[in-house]
PDB file of N, CA and C in Angstrom:
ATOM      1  N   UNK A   1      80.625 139.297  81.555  1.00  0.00           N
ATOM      2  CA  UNK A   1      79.214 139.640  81.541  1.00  0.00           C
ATOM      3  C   UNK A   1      79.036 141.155  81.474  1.00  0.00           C
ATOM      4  N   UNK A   2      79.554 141.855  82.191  1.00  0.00           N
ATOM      5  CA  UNK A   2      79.434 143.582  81.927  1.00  0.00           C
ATOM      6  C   UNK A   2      80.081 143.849  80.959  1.00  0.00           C
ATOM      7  N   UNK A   3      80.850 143.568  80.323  1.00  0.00           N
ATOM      8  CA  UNK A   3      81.472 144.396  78.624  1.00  0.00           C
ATOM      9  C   UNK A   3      80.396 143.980  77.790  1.00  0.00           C
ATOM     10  N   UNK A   4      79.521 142.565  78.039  1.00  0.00           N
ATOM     11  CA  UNK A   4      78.861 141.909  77.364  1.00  0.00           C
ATOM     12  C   UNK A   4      77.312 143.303  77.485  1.00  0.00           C
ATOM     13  N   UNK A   5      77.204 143.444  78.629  1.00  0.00           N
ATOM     14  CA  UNK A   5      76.276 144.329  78.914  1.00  0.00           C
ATOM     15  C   UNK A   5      76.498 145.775  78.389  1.00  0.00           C
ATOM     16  N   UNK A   6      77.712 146.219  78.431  1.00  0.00           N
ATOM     17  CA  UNK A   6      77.546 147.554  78.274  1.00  0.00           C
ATOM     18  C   UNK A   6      78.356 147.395  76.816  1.00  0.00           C
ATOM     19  N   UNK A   7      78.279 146.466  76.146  1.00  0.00           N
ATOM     20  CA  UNK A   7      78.457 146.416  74.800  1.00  0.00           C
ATOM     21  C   UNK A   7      76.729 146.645  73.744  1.00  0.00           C
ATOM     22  N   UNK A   8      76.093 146.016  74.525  1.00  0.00           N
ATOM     23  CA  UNK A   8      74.817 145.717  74.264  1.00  0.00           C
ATOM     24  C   UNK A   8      73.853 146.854  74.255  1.00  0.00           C
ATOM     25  N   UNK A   9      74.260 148.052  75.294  1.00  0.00           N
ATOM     26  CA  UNK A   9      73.780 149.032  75.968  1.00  0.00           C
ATOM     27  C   UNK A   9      74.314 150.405  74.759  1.00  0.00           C
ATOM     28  N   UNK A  10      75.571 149.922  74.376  1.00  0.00           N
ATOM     29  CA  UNK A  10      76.500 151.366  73.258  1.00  0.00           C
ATOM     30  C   UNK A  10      75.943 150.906  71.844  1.00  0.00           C
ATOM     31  N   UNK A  11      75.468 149.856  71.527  1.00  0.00           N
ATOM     32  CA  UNK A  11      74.859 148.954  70.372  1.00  0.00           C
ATOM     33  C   UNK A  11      73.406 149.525  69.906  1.00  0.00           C
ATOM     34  N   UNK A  12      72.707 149.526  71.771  1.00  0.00           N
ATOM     35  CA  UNK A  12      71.304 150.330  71.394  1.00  0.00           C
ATOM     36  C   UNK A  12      71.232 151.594  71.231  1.00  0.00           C
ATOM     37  N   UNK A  13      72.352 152.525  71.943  1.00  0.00           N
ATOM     38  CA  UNK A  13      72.432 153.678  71.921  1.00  0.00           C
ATOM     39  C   UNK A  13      72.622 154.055  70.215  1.00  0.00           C
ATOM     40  N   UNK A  14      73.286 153.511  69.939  1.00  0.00           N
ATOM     41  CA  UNK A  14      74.033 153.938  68.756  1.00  0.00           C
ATOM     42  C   UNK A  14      72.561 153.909  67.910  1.00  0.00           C
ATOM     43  N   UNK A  15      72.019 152.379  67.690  1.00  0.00           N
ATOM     44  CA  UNK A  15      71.005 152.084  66.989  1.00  0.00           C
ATOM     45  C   UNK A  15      69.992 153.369  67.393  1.00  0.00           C
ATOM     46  N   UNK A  16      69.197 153.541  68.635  1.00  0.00           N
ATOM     47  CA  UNK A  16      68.275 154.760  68.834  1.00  0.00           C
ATOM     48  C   UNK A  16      68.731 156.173  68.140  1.00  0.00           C
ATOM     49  N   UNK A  17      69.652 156.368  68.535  1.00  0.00           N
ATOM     50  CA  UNK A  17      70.081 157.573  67.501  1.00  0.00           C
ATOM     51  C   UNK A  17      70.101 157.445  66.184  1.00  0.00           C
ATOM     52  N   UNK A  18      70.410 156.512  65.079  1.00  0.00           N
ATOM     53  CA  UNK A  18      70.187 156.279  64.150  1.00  0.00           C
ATOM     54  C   UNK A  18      69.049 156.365  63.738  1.00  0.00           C
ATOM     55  N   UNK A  19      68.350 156.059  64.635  1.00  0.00           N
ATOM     56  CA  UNK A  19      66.575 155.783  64.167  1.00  0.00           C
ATOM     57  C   UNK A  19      65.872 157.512  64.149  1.00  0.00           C
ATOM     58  N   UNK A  20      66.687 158.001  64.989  1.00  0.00           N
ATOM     59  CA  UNK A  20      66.586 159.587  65.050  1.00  0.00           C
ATOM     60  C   UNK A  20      67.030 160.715  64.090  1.00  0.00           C
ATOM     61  N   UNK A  21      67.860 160.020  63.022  1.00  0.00           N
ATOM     62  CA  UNK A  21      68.045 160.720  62.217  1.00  0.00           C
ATOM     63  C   UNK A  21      67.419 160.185  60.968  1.00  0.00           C
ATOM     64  N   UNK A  22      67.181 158.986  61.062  1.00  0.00           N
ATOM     65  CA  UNK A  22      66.217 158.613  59.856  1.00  0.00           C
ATOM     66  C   UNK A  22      64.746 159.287  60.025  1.00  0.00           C
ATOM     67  N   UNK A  23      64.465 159.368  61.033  1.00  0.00           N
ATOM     68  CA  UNK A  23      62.840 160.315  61.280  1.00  0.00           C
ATOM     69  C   UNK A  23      62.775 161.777  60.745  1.00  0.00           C
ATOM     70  N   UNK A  24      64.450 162.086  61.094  1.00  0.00           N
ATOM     71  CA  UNK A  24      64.525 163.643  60.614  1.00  0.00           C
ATOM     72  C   UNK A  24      64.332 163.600  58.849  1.00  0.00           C
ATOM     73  N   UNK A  25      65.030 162.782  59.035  1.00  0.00           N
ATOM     74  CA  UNK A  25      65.279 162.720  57.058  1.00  0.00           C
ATOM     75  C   UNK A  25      63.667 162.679  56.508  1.00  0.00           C
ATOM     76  N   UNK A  26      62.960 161.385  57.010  1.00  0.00           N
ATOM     77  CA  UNK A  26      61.450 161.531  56.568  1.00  0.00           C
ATOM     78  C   UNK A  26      60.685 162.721  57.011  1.00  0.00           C
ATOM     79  N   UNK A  27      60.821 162.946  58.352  1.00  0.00           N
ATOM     80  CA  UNK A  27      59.811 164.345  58.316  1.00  0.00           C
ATOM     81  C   UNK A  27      60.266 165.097  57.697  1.00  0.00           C
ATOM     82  N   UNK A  28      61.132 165.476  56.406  1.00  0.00           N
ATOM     83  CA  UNK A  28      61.766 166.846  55.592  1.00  0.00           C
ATOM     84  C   UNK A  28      61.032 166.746  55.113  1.00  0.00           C
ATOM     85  N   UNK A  29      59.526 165.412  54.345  1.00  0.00           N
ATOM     86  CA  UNK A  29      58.987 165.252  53.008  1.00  0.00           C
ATOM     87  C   UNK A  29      57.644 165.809  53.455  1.00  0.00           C
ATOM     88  N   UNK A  30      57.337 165.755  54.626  1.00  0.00           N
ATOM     89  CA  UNK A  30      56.237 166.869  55.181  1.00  0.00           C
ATOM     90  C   UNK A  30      56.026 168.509  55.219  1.00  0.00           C
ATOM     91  N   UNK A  31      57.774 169.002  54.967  1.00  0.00           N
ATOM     92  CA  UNK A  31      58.062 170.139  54.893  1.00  0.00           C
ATOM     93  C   UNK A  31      57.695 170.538  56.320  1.00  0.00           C
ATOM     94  N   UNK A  32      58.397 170.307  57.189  1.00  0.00           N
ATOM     95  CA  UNK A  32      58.348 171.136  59.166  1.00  0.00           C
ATOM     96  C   UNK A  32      59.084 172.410  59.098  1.00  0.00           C
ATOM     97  N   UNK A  33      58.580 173.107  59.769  1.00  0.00           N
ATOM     98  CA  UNK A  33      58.695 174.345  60.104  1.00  0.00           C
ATOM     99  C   UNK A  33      60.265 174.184  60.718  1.00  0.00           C
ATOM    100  N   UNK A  34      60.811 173.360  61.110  1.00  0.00           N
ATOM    101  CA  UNK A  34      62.302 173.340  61.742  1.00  0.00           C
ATOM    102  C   UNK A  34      63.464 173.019  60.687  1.00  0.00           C
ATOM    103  N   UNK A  35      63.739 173.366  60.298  1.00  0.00           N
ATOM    104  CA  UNK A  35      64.950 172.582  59.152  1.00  0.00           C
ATOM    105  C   UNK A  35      65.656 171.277  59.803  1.00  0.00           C
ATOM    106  N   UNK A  36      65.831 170.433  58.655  1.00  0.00           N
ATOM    107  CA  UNK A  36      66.591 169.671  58.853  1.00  0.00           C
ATOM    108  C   UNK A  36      68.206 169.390  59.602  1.00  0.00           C
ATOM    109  N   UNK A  37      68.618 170.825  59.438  1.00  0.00           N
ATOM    110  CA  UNK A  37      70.046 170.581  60.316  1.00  0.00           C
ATOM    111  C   UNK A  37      69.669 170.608  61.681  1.00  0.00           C
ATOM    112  N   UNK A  38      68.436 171.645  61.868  1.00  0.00           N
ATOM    113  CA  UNK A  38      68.718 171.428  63.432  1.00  0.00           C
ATOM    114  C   UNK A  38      68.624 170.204  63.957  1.00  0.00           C
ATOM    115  N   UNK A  39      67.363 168.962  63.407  1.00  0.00           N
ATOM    116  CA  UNK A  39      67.532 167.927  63.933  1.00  0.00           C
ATOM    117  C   UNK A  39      68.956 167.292  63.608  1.00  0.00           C
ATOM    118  N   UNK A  40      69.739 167.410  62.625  1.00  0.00           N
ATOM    119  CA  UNK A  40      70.690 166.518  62.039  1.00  0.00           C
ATOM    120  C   UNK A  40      71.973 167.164  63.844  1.00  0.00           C
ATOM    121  N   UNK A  41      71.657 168.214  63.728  1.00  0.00           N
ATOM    122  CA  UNK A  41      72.702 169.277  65.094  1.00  0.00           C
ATOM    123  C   UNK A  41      73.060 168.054  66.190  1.00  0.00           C
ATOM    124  N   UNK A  42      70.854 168.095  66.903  1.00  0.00           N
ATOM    125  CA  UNK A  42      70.502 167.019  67.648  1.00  0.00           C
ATOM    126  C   UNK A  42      71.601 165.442  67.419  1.00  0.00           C
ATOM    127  N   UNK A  43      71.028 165.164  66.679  1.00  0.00           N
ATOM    128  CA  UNK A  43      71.423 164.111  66.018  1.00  0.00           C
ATOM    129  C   UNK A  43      72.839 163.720  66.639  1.00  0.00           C
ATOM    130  N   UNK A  44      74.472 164.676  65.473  1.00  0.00           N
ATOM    131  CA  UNK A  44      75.453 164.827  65.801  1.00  0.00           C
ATOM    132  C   UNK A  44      75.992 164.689  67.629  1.00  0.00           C
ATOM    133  N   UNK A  45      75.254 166.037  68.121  1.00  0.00           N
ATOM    134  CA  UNK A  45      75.489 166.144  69.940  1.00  0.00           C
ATOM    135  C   UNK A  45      75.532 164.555  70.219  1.00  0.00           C
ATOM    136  N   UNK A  46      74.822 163.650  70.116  1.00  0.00           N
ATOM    137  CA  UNK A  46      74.044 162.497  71.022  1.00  0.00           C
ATOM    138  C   UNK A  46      75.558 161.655  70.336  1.00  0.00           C
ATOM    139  N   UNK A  47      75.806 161.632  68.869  1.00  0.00           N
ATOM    140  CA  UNK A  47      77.035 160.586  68.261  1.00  0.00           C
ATOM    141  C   UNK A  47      78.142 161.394  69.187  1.00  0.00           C
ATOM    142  N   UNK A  48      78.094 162.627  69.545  1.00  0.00           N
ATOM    143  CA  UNK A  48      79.522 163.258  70.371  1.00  0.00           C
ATOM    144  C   UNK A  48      79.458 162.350  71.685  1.00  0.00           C
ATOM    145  N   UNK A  49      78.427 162.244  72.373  1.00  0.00           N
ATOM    146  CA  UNK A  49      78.203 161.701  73.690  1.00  0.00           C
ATOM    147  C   UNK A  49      78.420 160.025  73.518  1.00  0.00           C
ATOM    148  N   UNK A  50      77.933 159.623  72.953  1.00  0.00           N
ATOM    149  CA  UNK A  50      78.154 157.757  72.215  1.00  0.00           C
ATOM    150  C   UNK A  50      79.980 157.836  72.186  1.00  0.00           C
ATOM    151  N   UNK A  51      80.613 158.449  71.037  1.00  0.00           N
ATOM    152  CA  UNK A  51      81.833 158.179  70.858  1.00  0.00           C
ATOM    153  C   UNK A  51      82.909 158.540  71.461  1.00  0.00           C
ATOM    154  N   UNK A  52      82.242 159.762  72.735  1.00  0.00           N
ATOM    155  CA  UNK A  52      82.865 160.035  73.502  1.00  0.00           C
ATOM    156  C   UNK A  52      83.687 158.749  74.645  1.00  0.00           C
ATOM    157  N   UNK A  53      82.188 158.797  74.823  1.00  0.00           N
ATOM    158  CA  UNK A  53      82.411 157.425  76.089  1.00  0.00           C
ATOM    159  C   UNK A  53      83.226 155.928  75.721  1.00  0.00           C
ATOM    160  N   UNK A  54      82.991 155.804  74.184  1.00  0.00           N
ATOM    161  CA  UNK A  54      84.017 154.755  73.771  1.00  0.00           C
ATOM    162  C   UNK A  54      85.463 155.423  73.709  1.00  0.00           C
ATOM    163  N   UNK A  55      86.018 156.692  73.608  1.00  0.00           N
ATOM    164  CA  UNK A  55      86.750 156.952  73.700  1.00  0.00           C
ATOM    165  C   UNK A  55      87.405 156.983  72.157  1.00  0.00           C
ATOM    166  N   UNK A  56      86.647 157.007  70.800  1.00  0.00           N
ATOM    167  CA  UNK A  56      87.009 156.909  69.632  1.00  0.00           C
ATOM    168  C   UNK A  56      87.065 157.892  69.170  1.00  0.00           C
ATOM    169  N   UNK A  57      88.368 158.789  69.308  1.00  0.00           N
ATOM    170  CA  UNK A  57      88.782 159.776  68.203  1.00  0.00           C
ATOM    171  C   UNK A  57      88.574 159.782  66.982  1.00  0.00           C
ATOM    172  N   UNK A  58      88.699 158.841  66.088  1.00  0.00           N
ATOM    173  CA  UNK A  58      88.535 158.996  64.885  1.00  0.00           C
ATOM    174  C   UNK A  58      86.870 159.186  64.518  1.00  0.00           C
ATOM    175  N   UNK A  59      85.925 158.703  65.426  1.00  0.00           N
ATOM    176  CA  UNK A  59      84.873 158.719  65.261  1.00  0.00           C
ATOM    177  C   UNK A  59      84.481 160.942  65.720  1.00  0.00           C
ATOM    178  N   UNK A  60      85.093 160.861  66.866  1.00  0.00           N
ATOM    179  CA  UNK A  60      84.603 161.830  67.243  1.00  0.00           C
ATOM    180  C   UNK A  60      85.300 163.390  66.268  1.00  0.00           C
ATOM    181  N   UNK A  61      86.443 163.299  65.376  1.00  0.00           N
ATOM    182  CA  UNK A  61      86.664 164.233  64.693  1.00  0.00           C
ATOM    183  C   UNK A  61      85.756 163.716  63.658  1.00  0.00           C
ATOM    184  N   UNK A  62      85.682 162.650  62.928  1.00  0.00           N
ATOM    185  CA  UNK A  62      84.372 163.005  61.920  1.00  0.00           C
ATOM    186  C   UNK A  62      82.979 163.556  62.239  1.00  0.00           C
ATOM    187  N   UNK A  63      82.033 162.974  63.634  1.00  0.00           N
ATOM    188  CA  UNK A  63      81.351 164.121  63.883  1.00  0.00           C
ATOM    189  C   UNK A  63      81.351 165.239  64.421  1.00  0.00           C
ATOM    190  N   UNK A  64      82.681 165.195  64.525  1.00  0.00           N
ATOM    191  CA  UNK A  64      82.904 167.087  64.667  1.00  0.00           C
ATOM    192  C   UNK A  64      82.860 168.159  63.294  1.00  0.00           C
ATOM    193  N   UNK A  65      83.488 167.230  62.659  1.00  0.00           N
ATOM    194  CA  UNK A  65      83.385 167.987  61.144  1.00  0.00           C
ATOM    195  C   UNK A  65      82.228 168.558  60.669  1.00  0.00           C
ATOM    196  N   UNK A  66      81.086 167.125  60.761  1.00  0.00           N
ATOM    197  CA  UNK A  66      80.039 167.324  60.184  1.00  0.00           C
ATOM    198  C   UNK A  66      79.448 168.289  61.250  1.00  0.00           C
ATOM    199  N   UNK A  67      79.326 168.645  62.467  1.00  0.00           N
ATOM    200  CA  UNK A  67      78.721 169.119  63.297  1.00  0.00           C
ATOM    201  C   UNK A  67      78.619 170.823  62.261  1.00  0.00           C
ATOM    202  N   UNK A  68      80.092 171.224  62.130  1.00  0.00           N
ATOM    203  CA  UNK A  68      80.915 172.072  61.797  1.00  0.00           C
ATOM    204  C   UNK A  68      79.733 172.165  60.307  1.00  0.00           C
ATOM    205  N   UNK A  69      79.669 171.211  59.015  1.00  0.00           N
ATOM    206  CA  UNK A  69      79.479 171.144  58.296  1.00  0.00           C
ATOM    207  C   UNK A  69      78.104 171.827  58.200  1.00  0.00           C
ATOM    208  N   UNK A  70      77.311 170.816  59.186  1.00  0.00           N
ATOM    209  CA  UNK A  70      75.645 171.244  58.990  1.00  0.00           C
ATOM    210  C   UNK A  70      75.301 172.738  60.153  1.00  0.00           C
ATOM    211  N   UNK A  71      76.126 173.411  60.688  1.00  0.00           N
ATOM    212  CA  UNK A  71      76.125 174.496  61.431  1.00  0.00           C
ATOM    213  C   UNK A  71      76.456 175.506  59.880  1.00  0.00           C
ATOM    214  N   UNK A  72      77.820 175.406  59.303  1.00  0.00           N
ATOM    215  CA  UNK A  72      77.650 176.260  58.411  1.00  0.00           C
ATOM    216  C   UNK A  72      76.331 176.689  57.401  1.00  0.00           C
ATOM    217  N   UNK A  73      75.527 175.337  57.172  1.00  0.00           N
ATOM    218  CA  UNK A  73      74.575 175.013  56.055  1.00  0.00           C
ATOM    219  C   UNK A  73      73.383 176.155  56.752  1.00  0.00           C
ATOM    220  N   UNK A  74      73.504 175.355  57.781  1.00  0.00           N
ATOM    221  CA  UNK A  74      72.102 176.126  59.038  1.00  0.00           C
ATOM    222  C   UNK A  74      72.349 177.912  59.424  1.00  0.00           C
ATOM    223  N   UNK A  75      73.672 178.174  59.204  1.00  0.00           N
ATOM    224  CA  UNK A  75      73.266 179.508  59.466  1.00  0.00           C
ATOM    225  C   UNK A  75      72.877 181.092  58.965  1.00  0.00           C
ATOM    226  N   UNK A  76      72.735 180.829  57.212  1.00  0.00           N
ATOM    227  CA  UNK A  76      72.049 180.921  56.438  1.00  0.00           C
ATOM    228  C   UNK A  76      70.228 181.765  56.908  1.00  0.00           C
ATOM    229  N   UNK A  77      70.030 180.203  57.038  1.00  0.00           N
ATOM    230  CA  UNK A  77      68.424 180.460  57.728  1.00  0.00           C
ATOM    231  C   UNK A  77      68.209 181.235  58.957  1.00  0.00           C
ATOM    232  N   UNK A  78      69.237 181.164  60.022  1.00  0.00           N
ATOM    233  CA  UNK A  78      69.200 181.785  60.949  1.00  0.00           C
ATOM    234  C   UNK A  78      68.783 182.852  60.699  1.00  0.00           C
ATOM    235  N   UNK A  79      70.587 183.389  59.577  1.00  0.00           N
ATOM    236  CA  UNK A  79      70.689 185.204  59.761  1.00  0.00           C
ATOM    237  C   UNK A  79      69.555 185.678  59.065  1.00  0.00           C
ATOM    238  N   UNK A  80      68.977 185.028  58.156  1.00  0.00           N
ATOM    239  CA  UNK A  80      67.513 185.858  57.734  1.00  0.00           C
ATOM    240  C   UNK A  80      66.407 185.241  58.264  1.00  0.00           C
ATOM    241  N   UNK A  81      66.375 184.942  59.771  1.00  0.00           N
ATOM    242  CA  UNK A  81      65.319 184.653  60.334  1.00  0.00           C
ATOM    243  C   UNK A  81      65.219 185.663  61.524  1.00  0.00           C
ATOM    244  N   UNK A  82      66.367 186.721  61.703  1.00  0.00           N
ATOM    245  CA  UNK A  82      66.774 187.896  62.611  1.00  0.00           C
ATOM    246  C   UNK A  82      67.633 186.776  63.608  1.00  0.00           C
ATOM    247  N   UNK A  83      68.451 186.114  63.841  1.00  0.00           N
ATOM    248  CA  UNK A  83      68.921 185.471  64.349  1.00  0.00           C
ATOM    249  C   UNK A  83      70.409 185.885  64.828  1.00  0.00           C
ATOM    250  N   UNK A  84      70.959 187.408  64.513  1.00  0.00           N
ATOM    251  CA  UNK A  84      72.133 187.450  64.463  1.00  0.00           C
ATOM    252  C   UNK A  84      72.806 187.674  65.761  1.00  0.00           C
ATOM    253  N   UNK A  85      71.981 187.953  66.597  1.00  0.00           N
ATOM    254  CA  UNK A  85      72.243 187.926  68.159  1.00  0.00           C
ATOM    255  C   UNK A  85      72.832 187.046  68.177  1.00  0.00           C
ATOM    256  N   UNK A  86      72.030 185.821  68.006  1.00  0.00           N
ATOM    257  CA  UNK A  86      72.388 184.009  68.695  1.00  0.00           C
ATOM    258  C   UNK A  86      73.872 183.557  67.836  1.00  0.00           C
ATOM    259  N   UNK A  87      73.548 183.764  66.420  1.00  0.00           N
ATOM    260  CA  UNK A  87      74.773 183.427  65.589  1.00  0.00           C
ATOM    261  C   UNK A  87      76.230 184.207  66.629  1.00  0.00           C
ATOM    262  N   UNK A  88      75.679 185.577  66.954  1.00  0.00           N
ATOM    263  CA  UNK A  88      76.917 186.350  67.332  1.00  0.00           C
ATOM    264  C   UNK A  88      77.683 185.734  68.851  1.00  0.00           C
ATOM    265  N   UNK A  89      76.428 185.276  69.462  1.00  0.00           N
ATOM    266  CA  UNK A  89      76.636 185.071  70.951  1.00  0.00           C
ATOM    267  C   UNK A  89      77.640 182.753  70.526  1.00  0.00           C
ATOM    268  N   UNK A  90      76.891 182.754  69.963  1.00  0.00           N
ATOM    269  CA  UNK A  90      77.395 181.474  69.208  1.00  0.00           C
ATOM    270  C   UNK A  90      78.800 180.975  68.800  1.00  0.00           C
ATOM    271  N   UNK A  91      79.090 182.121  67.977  1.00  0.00           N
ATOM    272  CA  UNK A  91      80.426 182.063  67.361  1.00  0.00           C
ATOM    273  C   UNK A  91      81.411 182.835  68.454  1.00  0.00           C
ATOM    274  N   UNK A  92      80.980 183.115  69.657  1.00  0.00           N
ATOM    275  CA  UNK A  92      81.514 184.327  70.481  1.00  0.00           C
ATOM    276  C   UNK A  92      82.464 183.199  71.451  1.00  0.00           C
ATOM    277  N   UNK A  93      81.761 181.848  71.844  1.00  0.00           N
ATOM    278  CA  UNK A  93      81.802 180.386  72.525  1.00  0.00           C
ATOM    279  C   UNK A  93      82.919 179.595  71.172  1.00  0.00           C
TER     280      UNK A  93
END
């Protein structure tokens, strides 16, 4: 009964986050003032915390990659948004 439960529980998790990046994807067609990676960032963190707890490496180096992936894309906008503090203090971690 509890694997049954906390199978059920990593099932919704997974699903809610999904639903969180499909919102990001549609609000891009509104054009928001936030770019899309940062939610996609969001997004990634929450699949680190999910695949963590299953304990799935293979899951958790692919969203590490992409983490990696949409950080490169995103920092672009930063540095010509005067952002180079944060980038600096960022890459410093």
């Amino acid at each position: 009964m509890q694997s049954t439960v906390a199978a059920k529980n990593h099932q919704a998790m997974c699903d809610a986050n999904q639903v969180s990046a499909i919102a990001a994807q549609l609000a891009m067609q509104l054009e928001p003032k936030m770019p899309l990676e940062v939610a996609m960032l969001d997004y990634y963190g929450r699949e680190l915390e999910i695949w963590a707890a299953d304990e799935n490496t293979a899951r958790l180096k692919n969203v590490a990659g992409k983490i990696r992936e949409t950080w490169e894309a995103l920092r672009p906008a930063i540095q010509s948004h005067g952002g180079s503090p944060q980038l600096q203090k960022f890459d410093d971690n």
